[in-house]
N, C-alpha and C. Protein backbone atom coordinates (compact mmCIF):
# COMPACT_ATOMS: atom_id res chain seq x y z
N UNK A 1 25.98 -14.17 23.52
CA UNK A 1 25.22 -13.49 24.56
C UNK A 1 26.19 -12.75 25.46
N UNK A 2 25.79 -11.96 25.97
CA UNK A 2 26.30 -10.85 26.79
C UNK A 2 26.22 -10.70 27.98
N UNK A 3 26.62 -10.73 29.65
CA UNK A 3 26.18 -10.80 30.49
C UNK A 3 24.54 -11.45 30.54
N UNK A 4 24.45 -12.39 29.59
CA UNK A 4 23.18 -13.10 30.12
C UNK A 4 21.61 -12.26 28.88
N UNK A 5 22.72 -11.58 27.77
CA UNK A 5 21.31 -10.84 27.09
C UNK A 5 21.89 -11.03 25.60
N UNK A 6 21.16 -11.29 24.65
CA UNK A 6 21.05 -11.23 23.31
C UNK A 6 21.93 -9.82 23.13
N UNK A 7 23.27 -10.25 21.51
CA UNK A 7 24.46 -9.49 21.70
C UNK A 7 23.72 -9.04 20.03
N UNK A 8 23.26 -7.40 19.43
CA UNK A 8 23.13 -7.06 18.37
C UNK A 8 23.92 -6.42 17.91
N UNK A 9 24.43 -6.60 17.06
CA UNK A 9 25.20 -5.45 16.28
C UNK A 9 24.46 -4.24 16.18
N UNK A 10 25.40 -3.09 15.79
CA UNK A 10 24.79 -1.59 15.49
C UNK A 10 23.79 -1.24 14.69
N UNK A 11 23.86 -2.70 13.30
CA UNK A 11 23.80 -2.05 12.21
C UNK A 11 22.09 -3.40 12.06
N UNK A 12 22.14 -4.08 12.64
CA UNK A 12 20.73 -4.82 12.73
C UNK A 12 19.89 -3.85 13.78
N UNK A 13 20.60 -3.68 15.00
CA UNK A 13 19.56 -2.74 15.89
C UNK A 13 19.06 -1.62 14.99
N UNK A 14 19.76 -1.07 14.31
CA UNK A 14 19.17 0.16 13.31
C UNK A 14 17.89 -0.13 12.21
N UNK A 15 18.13 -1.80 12.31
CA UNK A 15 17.12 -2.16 11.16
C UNK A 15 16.11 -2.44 11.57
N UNK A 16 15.92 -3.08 12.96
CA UNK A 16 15.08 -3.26 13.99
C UNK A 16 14.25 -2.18 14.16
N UNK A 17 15.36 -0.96 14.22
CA UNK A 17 14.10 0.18 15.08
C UNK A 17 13.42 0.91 13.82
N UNK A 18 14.10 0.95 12.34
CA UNK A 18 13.43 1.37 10.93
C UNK A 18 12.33 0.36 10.82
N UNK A 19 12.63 -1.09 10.93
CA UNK A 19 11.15 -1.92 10.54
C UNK A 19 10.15 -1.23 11.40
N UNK A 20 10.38 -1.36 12.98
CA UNK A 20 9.56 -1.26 13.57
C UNK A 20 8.45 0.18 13.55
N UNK A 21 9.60 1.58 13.12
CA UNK A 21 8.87 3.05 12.74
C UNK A 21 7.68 3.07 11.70
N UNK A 22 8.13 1.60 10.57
CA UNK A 22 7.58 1.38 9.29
C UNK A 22 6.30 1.17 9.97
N UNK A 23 6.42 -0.28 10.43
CA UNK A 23 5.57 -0.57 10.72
C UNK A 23 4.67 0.08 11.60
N UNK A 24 5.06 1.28 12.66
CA UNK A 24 4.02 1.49 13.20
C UNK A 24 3.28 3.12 12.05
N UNK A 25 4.10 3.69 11.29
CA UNK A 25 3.52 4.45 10.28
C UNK A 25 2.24 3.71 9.37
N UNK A 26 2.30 2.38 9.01
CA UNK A 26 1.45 1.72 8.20
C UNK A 26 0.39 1.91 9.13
N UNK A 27 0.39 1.36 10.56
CA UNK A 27 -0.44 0.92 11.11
C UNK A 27 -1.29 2.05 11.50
N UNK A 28 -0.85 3.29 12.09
CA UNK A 28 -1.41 4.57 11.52
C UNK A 28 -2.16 5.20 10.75
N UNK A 29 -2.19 4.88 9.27
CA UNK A 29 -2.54 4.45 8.00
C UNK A 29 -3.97 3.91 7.89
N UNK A 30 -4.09 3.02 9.11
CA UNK A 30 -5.35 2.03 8.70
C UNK A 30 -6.60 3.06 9.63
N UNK A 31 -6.06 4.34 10.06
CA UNK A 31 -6.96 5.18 10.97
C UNK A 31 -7.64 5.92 9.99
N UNK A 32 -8.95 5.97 10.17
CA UNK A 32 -9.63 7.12 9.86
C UNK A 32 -9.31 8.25 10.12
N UNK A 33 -9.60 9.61 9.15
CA UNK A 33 -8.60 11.12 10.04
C UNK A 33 -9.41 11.38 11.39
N UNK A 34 -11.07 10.92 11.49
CA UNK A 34 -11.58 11.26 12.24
C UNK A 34 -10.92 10.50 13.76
N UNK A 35 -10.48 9.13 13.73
CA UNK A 35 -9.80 8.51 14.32
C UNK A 35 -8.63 8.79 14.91
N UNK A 36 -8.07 9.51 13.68
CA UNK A 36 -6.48 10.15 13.92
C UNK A 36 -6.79 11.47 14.91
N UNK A 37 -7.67 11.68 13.93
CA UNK A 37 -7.83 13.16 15.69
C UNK A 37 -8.29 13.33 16.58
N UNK A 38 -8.99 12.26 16.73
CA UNK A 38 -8.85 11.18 18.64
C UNK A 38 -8.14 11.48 18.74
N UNK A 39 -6.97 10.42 18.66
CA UNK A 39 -6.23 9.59 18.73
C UNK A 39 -5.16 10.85 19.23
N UNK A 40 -4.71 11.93 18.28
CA UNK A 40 -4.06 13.14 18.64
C UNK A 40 -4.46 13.27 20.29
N UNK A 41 -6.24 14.24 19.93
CA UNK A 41 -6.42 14.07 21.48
C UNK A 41 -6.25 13.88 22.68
N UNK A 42 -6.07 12.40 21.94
CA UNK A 42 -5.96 11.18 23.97
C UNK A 42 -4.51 11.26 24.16
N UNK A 43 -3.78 11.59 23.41
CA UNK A 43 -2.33 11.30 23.41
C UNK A 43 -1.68 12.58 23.85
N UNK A 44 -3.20 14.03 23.75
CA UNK A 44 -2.20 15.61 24.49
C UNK A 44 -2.95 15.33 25.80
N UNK A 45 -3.79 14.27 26.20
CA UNK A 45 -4.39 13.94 27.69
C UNK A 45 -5.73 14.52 28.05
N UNK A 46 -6.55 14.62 26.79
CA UNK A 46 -7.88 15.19 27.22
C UNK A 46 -8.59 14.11 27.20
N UNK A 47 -9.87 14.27 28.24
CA UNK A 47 -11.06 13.57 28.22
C UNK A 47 -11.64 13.07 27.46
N UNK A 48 -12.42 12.33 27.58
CA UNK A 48 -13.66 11.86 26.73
C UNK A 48 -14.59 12.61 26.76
N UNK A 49 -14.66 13.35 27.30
CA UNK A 49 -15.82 14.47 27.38
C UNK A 49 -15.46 15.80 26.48
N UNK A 50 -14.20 16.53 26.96
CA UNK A 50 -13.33 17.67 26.10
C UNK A 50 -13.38 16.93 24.77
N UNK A 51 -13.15 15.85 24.33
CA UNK A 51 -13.21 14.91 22.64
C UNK A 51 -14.55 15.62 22.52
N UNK A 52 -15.31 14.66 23.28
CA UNK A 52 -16.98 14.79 22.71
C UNK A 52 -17.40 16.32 22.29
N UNK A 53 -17.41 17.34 23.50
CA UNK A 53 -17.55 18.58 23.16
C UNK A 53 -16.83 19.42 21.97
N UNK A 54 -15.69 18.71 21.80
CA UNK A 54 -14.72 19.21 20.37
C UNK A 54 -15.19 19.25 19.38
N UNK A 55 -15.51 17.61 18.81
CA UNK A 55 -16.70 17.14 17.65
C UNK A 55 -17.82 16.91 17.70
N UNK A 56 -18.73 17.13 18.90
CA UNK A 56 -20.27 17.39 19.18
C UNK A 56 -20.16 15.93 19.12
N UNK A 57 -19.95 15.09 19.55
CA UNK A 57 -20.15 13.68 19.67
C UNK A 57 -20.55 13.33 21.22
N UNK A 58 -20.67 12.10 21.16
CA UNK A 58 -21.50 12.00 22.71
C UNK A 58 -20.11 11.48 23.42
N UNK A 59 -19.93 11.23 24.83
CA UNK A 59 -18.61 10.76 25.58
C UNK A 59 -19.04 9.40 24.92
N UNK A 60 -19.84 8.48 24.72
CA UNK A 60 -19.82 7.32 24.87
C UNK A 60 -19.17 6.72 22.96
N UNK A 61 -19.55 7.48 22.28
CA UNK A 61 -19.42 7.54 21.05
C UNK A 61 -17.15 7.81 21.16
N UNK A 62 -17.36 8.56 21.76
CA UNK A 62 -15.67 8.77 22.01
C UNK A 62 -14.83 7.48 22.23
N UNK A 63 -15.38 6.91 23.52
CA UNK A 63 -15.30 5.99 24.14
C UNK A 63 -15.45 4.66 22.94
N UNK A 64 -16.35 4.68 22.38
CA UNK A 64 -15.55 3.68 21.36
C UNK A 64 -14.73 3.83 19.74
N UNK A 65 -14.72 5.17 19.98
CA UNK A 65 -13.58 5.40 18.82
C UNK A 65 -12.67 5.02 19.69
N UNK A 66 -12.13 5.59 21.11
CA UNK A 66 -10.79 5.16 21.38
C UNK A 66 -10.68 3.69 21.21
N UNK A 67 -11.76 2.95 21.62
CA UNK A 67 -11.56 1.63 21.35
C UNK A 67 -10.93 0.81 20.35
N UNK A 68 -11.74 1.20 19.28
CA UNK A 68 -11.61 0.97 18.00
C UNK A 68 -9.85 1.32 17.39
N UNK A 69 -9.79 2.70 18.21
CA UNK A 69 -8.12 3.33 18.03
C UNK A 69 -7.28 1.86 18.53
N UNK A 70 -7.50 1.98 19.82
CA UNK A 70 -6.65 0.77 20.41
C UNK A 70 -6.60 -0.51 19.93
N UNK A 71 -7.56 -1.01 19.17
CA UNK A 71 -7.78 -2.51 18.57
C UNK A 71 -6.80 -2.12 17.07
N UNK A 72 -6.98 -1.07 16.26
CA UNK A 72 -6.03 -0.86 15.00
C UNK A 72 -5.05 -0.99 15.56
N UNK A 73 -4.69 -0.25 16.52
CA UNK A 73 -2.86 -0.16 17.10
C UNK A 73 -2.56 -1.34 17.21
N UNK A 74 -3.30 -1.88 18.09
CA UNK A 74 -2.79 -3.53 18.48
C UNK A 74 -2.04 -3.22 19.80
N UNK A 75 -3.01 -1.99 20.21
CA UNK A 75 -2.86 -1.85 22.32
C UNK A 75 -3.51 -2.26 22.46
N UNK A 76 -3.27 -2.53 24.39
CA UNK A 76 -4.60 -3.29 25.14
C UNK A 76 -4.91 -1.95 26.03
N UNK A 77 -3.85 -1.20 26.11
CA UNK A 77 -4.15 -0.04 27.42
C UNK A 77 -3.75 0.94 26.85
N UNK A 78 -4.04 2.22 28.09
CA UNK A 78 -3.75 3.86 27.46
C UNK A 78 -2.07 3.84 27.61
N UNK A 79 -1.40 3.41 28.53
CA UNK A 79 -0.11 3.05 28.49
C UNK A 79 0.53 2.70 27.27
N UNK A 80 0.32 1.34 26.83
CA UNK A 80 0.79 1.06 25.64
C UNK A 80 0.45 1.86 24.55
N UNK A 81 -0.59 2.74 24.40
CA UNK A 81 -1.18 3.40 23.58
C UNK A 81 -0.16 4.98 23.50
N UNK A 82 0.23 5.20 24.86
CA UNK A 82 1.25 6.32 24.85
C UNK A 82 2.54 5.71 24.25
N UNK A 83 3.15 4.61 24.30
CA UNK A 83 4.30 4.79 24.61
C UNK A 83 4.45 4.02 22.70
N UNK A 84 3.41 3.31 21.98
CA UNK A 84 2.99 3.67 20.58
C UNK A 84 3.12 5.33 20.13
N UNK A 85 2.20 6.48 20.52
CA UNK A 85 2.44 7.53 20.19
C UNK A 85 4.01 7.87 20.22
N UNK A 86 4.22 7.79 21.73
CA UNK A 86 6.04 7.86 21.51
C UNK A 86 6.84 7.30 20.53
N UNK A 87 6.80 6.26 20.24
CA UNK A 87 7.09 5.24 19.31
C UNK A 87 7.45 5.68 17.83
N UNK A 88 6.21 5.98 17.67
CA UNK A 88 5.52 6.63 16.15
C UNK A 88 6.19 8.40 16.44
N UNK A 89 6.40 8.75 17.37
CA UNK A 89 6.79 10.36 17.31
C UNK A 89 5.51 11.49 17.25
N UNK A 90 4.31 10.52 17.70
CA UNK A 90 3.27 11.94 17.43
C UNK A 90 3.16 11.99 18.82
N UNK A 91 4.22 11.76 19.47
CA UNK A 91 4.49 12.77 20.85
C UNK A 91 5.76 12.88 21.11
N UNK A 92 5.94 13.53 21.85
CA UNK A 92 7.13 13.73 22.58
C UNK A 92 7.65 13.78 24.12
N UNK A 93 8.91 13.55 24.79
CA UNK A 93 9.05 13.77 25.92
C UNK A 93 9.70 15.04 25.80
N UNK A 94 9.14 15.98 27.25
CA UNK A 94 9.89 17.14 27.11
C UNK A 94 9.98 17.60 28.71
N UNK A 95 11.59 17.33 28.59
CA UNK A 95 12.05 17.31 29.84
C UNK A 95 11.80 18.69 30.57
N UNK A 96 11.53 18.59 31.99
CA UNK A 96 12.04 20.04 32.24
C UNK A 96 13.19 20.08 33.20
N UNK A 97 13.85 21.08 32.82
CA UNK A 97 15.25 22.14 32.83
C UNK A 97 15.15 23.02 34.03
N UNK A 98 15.61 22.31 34.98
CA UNK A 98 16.47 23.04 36.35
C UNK A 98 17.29 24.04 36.72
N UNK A 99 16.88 24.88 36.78
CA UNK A 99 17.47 26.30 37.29
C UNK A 99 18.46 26.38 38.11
């Protein structure tokens, strides 16, 4: 241990963060496309309403696809649900650049 924290080598942390990409690609996998393009959706920050009007679906009908999204992922919140997208790479951070 390390100042008080679990000491990994380079070459396990690398295996750590490949299982973990795997695993969240599989888990991805278990989405419907209709699901997946929620899921896109909630993750560029639109409504449940902008969803609904997209695919003529009702807000409430939205409202439990995201659900359903979040129970496959194995989130409890939109938080964890972002920082999964991050995770997985179907988002990105994009800094902005100071003049």
């Amino acid at each position: 241990m390390a100042a008080g924290r679990v000491a990994i080598c380079p070459e396990i942390s690398e295996a750590i963060a490949r299982s973990r990409l795997q695993d969240d690609a599989s888990v991805i996998d278990t989405l419907s496309p209709r699901e997946f393009e929620i899921l896109r959706m909630l993750l560029d920050g639109r409504s449940a309403e902008e969803i609904a009007a997209a695919f003529n679906l009702s807000p409430k009908t939205v409202s439990n696809y995201h659900y359903a999204i979040k129970s496959k992922l194995g989130v409890s919140s939109d938080v964890e649900l972002v920082l999964f997208g991050l995770r997985s790479s179907l988002i990105t951070l994009v800094e902005e650049r100071k003049h």
